[in-house]
C-alpha atoms as a PDB file:
ATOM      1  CA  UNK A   1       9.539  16.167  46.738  1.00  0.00           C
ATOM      2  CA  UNK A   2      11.531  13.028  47.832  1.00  0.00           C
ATOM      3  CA  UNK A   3      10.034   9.836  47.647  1.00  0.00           C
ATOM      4  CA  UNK A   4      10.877   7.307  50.090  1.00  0.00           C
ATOM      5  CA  UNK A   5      10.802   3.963  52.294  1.00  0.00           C
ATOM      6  CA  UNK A   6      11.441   2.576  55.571  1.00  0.00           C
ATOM      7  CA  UNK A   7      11.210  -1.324  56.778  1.00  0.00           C
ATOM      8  CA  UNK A   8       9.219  -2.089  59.751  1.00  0.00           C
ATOM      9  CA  UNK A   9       7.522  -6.149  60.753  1.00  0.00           C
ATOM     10  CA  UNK A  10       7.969  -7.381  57.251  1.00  0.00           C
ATOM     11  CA  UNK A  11       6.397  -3.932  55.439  1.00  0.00           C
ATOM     12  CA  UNK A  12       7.767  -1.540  53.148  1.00  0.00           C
ATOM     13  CA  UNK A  13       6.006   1.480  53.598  1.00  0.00           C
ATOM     14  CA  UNK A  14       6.625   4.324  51.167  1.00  0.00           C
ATOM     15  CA  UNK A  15       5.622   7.915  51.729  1.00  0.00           C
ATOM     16  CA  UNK A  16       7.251  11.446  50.456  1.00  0.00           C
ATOM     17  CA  UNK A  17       8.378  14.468  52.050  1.00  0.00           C
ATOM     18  CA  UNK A  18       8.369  17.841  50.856  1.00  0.00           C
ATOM     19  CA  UNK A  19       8.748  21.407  52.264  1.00  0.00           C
ATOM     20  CA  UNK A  20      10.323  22.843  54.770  1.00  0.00           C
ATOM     21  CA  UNK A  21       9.458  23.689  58.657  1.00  0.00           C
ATOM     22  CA  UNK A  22       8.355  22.019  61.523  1.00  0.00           C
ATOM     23  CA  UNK A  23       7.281  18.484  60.950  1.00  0.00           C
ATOM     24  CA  UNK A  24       3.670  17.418  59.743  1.00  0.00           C
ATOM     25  CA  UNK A  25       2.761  13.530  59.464  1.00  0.00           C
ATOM     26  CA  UNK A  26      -0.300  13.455  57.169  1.00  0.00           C
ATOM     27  CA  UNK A  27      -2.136  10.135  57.197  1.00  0.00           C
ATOM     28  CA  UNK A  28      -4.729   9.584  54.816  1.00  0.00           C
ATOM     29  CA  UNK A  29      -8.133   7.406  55.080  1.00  0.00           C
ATOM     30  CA  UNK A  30      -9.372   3.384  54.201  1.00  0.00           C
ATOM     31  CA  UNK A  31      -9.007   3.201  51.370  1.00  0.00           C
ATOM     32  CA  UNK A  32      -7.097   5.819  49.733  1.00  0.00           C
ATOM     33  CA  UNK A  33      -2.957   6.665  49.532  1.00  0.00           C
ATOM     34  CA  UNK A  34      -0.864   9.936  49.480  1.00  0.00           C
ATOM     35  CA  UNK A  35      -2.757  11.216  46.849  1.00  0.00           C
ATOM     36  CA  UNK A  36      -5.781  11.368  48.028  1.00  0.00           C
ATOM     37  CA  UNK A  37      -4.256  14.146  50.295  1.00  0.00           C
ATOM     38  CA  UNK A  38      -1.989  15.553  47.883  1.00  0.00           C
ATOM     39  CA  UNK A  39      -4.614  18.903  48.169  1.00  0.00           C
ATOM     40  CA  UNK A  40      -3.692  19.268  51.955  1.00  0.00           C
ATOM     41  CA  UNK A  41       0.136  18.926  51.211  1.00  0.00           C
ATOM     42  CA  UNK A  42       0.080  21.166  49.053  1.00  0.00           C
ATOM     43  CA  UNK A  43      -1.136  24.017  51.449  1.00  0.00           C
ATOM     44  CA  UNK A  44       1.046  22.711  54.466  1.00  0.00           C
ATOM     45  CA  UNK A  45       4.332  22.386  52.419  1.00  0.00           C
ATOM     46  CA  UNK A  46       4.377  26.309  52.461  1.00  0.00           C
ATOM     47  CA  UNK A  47       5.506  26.289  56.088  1.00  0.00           C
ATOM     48  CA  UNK A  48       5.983  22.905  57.016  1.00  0.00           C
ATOM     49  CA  UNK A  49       8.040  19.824  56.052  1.00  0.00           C
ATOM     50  CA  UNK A  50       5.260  17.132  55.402  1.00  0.00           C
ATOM     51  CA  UNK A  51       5.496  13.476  55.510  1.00  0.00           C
ATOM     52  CA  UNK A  52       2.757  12.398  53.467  1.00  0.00           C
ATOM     53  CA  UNK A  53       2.758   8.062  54.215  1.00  0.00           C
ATOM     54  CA  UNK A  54       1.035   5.374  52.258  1.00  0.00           C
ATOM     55  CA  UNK A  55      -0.312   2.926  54.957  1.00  0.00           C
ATOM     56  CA  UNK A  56       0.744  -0.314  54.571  1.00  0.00           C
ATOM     57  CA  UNK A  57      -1.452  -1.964  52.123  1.00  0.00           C
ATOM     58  CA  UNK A  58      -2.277   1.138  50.740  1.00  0.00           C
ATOM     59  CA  UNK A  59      -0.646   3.053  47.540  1.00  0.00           C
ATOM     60  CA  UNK A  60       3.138   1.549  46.843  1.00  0.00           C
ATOM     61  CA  UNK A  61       3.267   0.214  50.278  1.00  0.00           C
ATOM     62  CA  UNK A  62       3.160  -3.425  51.046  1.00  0.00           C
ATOM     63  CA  UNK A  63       0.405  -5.412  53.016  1.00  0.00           C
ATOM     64  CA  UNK A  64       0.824  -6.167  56.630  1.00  0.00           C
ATOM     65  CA  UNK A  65       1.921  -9.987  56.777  1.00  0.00           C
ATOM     66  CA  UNK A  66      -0.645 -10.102  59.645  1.00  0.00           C
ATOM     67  CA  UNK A  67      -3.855  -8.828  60.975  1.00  0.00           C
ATOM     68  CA  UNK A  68      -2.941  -5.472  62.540  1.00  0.00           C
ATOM     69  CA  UNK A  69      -4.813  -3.586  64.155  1.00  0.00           C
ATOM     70  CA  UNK A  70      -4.777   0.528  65.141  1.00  0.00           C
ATOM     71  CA  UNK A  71      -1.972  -0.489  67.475  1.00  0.00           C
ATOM     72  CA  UNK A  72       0.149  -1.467  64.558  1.00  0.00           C
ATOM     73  CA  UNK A  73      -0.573   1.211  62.350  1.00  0.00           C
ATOM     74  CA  UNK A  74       0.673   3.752  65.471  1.00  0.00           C
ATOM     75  CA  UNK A  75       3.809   1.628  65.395  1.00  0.00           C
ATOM     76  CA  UNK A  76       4.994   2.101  62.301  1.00  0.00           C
ATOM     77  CA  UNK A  77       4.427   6.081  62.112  1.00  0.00           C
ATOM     78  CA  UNK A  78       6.543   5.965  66.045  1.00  0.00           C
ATOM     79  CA  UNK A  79       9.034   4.260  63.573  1.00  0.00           C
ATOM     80  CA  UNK A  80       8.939   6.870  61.117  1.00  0.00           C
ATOM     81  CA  UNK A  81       9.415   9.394  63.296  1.00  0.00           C
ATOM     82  CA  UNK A  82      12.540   8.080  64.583  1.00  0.00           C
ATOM     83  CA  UNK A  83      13.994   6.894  61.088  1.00  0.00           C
ATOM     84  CA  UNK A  84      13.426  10.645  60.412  1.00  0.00           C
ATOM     85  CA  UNK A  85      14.551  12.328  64.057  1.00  0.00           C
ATOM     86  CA  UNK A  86      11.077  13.958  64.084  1.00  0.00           C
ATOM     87  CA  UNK A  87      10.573  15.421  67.551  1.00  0.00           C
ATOM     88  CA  UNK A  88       7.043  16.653  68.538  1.00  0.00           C
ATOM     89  CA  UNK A  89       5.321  16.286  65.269  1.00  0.00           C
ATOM     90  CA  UNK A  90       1.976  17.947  64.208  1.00  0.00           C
ATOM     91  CA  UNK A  91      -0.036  15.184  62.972  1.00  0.00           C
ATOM     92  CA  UNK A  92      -3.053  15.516  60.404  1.00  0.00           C
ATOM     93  CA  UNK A  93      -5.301  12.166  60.054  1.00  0.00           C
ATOM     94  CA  UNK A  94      -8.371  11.855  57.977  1.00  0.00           C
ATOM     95  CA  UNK A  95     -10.643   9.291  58.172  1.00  0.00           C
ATOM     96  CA  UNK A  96      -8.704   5.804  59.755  1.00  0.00           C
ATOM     97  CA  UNK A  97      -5.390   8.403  59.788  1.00  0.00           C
ATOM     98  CA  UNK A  98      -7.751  10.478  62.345  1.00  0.00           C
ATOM     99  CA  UNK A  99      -7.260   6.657  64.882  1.00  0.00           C
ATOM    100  CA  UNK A 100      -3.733   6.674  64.125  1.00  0.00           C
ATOM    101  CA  UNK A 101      -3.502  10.426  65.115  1.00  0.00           C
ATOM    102  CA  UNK A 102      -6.025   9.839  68.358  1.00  0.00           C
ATOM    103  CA  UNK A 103      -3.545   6.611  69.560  1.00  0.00           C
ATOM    104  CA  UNK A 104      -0.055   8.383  68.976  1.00  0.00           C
ATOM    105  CA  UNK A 105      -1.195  11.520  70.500  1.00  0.00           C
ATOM    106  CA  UNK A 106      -2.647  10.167  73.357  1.00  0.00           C
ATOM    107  CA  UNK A 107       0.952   8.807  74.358  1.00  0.00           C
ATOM    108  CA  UNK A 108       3.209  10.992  73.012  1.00  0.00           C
ATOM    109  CA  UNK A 109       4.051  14.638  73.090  1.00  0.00           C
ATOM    110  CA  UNK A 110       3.126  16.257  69.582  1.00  0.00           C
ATOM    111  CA  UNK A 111       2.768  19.732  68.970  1.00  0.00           C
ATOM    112  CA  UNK A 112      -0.702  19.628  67.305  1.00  0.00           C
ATOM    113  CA  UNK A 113      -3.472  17.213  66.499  1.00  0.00           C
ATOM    114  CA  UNK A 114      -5.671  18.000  63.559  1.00  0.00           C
ATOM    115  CA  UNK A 115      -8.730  15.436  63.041  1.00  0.00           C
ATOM    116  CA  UNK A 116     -10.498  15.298  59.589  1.00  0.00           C
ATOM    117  CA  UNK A 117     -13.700  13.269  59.567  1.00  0.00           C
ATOM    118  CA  UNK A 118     -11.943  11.320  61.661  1.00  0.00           C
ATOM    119  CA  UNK A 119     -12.478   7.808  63.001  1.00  0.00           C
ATOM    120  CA  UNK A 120     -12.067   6.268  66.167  1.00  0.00           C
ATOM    121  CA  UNK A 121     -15.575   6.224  68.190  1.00  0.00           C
ATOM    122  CA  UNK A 122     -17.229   3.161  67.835  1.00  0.00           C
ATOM    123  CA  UNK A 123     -20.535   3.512  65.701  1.00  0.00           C
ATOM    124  CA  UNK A 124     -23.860   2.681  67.315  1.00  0.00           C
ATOM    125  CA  UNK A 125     -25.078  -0.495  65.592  1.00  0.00           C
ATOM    126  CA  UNK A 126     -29.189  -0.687  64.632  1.00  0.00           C
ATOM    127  CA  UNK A 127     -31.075  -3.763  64.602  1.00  0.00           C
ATOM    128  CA  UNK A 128     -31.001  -3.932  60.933  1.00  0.00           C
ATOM    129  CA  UNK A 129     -27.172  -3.731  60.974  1.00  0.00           C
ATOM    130  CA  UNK A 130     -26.949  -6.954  62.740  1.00  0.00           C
ATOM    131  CA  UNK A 131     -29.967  -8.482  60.984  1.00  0.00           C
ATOM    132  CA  UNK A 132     -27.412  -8.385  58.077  1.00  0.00           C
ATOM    133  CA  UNK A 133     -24.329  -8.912  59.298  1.00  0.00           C
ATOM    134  CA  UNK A 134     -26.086 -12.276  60.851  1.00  0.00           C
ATOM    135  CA  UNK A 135     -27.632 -13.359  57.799  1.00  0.00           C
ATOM    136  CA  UNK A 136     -24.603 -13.238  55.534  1.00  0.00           C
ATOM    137  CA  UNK A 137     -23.215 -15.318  58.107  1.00  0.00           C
ATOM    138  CA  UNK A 138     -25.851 -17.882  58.438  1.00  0.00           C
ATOM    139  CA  UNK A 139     -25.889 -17.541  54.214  1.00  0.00           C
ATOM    140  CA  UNK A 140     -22.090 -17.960  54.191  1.00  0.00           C
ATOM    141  CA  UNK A 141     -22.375 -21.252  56.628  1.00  0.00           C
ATOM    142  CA  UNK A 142     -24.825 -22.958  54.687  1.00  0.00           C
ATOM    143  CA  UNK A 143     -23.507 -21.833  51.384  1.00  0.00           C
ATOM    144  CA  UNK A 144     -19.766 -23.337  52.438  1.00  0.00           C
ATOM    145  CA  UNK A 145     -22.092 -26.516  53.393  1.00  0.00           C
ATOM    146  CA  UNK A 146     -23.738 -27.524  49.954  1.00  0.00           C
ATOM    147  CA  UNK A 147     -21.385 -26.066  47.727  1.00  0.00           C
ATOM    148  CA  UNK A 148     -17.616 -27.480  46.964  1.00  0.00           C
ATOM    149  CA  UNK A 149     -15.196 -24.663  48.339  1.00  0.00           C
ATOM    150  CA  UNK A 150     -14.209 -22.993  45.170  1.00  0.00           C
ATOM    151  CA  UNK A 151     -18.212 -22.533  44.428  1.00  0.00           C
ATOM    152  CA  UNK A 152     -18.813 -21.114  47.922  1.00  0.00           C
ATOM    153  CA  UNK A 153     -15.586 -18.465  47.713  1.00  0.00           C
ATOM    154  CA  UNK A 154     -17.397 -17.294  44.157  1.00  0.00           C
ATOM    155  CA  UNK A 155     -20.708 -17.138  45.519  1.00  0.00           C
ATOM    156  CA  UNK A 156     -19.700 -15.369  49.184  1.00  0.00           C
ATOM    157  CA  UNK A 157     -17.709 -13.095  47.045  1.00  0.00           C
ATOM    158  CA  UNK A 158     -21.009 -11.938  45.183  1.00  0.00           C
ATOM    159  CA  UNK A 159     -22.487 -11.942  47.907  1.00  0.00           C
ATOM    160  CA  UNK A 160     -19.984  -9.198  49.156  1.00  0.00           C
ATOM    161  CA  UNK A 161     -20.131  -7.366  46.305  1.00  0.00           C
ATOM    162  CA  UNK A 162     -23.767  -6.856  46.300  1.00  0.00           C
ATOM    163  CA  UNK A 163     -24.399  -5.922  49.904  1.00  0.00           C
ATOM    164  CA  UNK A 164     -21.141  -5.240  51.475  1.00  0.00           C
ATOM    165  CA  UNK A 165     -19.650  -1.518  51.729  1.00  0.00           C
ATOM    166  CA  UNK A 166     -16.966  -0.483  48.908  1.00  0.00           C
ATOM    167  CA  UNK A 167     -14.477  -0.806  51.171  1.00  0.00           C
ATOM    168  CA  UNK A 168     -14.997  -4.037  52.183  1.00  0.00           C
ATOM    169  CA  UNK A 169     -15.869  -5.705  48.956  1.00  0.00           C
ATOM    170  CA  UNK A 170     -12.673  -4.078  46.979  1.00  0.00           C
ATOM    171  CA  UNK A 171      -9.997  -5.460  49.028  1.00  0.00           C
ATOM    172  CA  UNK A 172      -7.626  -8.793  49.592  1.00  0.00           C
ATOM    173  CA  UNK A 173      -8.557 -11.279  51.922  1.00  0.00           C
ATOM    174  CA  UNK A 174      -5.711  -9.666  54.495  1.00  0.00           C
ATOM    175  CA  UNK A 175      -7.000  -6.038  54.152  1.00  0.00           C
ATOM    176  CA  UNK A 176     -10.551  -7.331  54.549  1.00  0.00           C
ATOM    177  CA  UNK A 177      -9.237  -9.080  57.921  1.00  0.00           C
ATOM    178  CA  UNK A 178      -7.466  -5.995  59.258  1.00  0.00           C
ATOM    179  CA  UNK A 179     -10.880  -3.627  58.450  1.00  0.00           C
ATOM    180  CA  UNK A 180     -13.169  -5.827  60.360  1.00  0.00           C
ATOM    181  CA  UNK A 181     -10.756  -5.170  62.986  1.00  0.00           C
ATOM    182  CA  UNK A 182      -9.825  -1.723  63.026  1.00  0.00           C
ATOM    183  CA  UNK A 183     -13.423  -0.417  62.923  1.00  0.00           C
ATOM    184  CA  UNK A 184     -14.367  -2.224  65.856  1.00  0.00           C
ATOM    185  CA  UNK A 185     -11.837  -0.565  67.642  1.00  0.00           C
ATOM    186  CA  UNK A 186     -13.290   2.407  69.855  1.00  0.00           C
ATOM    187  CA  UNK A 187     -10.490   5.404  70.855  1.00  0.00           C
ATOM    188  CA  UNK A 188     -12.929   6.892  72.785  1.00  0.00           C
ATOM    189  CA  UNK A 189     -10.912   6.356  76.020  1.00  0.00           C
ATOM    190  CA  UNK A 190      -8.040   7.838  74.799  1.00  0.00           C
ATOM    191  CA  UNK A 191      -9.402  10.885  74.011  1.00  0.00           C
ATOM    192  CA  UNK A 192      -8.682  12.525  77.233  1.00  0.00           C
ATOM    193  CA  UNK A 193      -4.974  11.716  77.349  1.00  0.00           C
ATOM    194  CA  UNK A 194      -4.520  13.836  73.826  1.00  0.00           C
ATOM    195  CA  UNK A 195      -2.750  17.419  75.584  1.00  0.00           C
ATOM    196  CA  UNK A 196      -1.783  18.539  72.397  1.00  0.00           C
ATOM    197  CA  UNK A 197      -4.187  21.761  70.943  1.00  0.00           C
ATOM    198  CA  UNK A 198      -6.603  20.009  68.636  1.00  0.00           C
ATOM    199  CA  UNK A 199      -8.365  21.210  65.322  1.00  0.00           C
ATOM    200  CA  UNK A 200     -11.392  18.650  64.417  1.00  0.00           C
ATOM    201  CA  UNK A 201     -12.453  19.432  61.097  1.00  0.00           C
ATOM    202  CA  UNK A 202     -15.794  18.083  59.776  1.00  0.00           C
ATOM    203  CA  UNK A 203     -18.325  18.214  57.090  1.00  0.00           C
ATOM    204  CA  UNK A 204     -21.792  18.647  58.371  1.00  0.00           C
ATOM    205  CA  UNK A 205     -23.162  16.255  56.179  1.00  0.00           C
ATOM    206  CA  UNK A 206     -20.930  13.397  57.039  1.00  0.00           C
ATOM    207  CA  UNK A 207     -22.629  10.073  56.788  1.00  0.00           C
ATOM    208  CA  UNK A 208     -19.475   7.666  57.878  1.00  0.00           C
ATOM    209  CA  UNK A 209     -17.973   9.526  60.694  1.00  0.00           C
ATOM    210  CA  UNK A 210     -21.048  11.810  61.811  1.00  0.00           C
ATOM    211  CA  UNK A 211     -20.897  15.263  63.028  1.00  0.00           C
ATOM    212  CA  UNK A 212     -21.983  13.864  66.359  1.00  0.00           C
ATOM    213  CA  UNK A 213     -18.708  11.660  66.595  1.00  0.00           C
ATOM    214  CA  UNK A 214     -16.604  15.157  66.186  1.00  0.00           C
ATOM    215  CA  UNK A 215     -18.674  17.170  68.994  1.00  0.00           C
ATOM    216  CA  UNK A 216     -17.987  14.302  71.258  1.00  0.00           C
ATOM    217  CA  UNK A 217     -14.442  14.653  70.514  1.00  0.00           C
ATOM    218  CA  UNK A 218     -14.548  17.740  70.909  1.00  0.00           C
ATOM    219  CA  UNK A 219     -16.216  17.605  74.660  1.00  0.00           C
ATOM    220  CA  UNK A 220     -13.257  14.392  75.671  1.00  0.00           C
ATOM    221  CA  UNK A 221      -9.942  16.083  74.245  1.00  0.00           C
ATOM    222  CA  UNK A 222      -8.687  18.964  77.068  1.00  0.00           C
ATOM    223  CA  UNK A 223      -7.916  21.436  74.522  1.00  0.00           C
ATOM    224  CA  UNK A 224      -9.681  21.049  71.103  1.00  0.00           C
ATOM    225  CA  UNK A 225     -12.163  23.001  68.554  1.00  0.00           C
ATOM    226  CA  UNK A 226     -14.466  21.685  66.143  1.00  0.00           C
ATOM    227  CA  UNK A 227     -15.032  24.107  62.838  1.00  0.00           C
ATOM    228  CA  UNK A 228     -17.979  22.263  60.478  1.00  0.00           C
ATOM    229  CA  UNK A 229     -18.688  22.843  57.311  1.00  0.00           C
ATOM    230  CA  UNK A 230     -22.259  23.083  55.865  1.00  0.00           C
ATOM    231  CA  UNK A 231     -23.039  21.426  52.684  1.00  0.00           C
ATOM    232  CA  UNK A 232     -19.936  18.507  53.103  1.00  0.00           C
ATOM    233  CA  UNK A 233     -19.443  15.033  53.754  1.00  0.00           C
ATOM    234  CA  UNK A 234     -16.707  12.825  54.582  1.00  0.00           C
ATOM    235  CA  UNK A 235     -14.228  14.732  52.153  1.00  0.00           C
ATOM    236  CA  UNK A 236     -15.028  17.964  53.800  1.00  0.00           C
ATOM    237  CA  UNK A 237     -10.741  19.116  52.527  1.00  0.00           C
ATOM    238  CA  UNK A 238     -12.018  18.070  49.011  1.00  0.00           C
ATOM    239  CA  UNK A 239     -15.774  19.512  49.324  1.00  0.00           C
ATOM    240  CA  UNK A 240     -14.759  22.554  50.228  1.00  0.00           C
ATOM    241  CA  UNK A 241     -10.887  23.268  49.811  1.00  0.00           C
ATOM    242  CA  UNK A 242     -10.711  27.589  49.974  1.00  0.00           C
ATOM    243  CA  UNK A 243     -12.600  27.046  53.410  1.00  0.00           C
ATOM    244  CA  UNK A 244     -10.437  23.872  54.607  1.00  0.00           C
ATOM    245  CA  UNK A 245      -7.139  26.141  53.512  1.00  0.00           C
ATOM    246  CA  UNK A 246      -7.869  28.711  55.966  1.00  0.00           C
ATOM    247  CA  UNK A 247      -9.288  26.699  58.734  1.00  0.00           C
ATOM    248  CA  UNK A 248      -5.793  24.881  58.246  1.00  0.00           C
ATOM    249  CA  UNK A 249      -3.192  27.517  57.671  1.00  0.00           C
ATOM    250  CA  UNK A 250      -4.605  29.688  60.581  1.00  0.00           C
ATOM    251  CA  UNK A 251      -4.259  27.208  62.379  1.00  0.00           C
ATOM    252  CA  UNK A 252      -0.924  25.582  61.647  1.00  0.00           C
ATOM    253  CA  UNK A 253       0.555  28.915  61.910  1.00  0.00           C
ATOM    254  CA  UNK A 254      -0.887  30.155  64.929  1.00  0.00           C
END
């Protein structure tokens, strides 16, 4: 395995490459880094030459100096492949890799798409989900109001930690910036312009990409299948890996 870097808008962005065959990008969720899919490069490395990536701000990469959003991300993968002459890639994205994976393949040629309990459909936002996204904000106005600043910054960041999601509450003031962007961001009209055969892979039990958000993939992409997996949620490679290993190597080798 080779571990390496490119430059791109003021990132470094490290990711490794190992095995050998046609060329498979593997782009990993919020959150996480390489190694979080270190399971799935392990099977694909067999046949393929994988590109495992840290997203900037992710891993060993650097932060964006910048809000970026999807659009960015894409960007700096289209630079990867031509730092590494990759022509029609098969890209694997799980999670916020899966919008990455919906954007670049809906305007370029690849030779597959495979979605793992993937993002990119906007969610459909209760009444209670705005009841608290409003009152943190009213709390965080009148809290930045009474209080000198370096009081309020303490308190708003218990209030985060107490109420917001992991995700959220975990990261620097840039990576919390870039989130609130890149989930509002809805793919869903891109879906159609994907040509490349697409595998959507999904744990039945997925609470933060639901199984609902893969059938309507599967419905808007010309040429895709959905394969589910009772009993798993939002880790469905990690939930259940002897299952995920087929689904995968029948299809990458098909």
């Amino acid at each position: 395995m080779a571990d390496k870097t490119l430059e791109y808008n003021g990132v470094t962005m490290h990711y490794t490459v190992s095995g050998n065959g046609p060329a498979l990008i593997l782009m990993h969720g919020w959150g996480c880094n390489c190694t979080t899919v270190a399971s799935i490069e392990r099977i694909a490395k067999d046949s393929h030459t994988v590109y495992n990536v840290d997203f900037p701000g992710f891993g060993s990469s650097t932060e964006p100096p910048v809000v970026w959003g999807v659009e960015e991300y894409t960007q700096i993968i289209e630079h990867l492949v031509k730092v590494e002459n990759i022509n029609n890639p098969i890209l694997l994205g799980h999670s916020f890799g899966g919008r990455v994976g919906i954007l670049y393949s809906s305007r370029h040629d690849v030779n597959k798409l495979i979605l793992v309990d993937a993002a990119g459909i906007k969610p459909r936002r209760s009444f209670s989900y705005y009841r608290k996204v409003y009152s943190f904000k009213l709390a965080k106005w009148f809290v930045n109001l009474v209080m000198s600043k370096e009081n309020a910054q303490r308190y708003i960041d218990k209030m985060r930690a107490r109420h917001g999601s992991s995700d959220y509450a975990g990261a620097s003031s840039m990576m919390r910036a870039i989130l609130s962007k890149v989930v509002n961001e809805d793919l869903t009209d891109r879906l159609h312009l994907i040509k490349a055969p697409t595998l959507l892979i999904w744990g039945e039990n997925d609470t933060a990409t639901p199984l609902s958000d893969a059938k309507k993939m599967e419905k808007l992409i010309p040429d895709a299948g959905l394969v589910a997996f009772p009993g798993c949620g939002h880790y469905s490679f990690l939930d259940n890996p002897a299952g995920f290993a087929a689904v995968l190597r029948s299809f990458l080798n098909s």
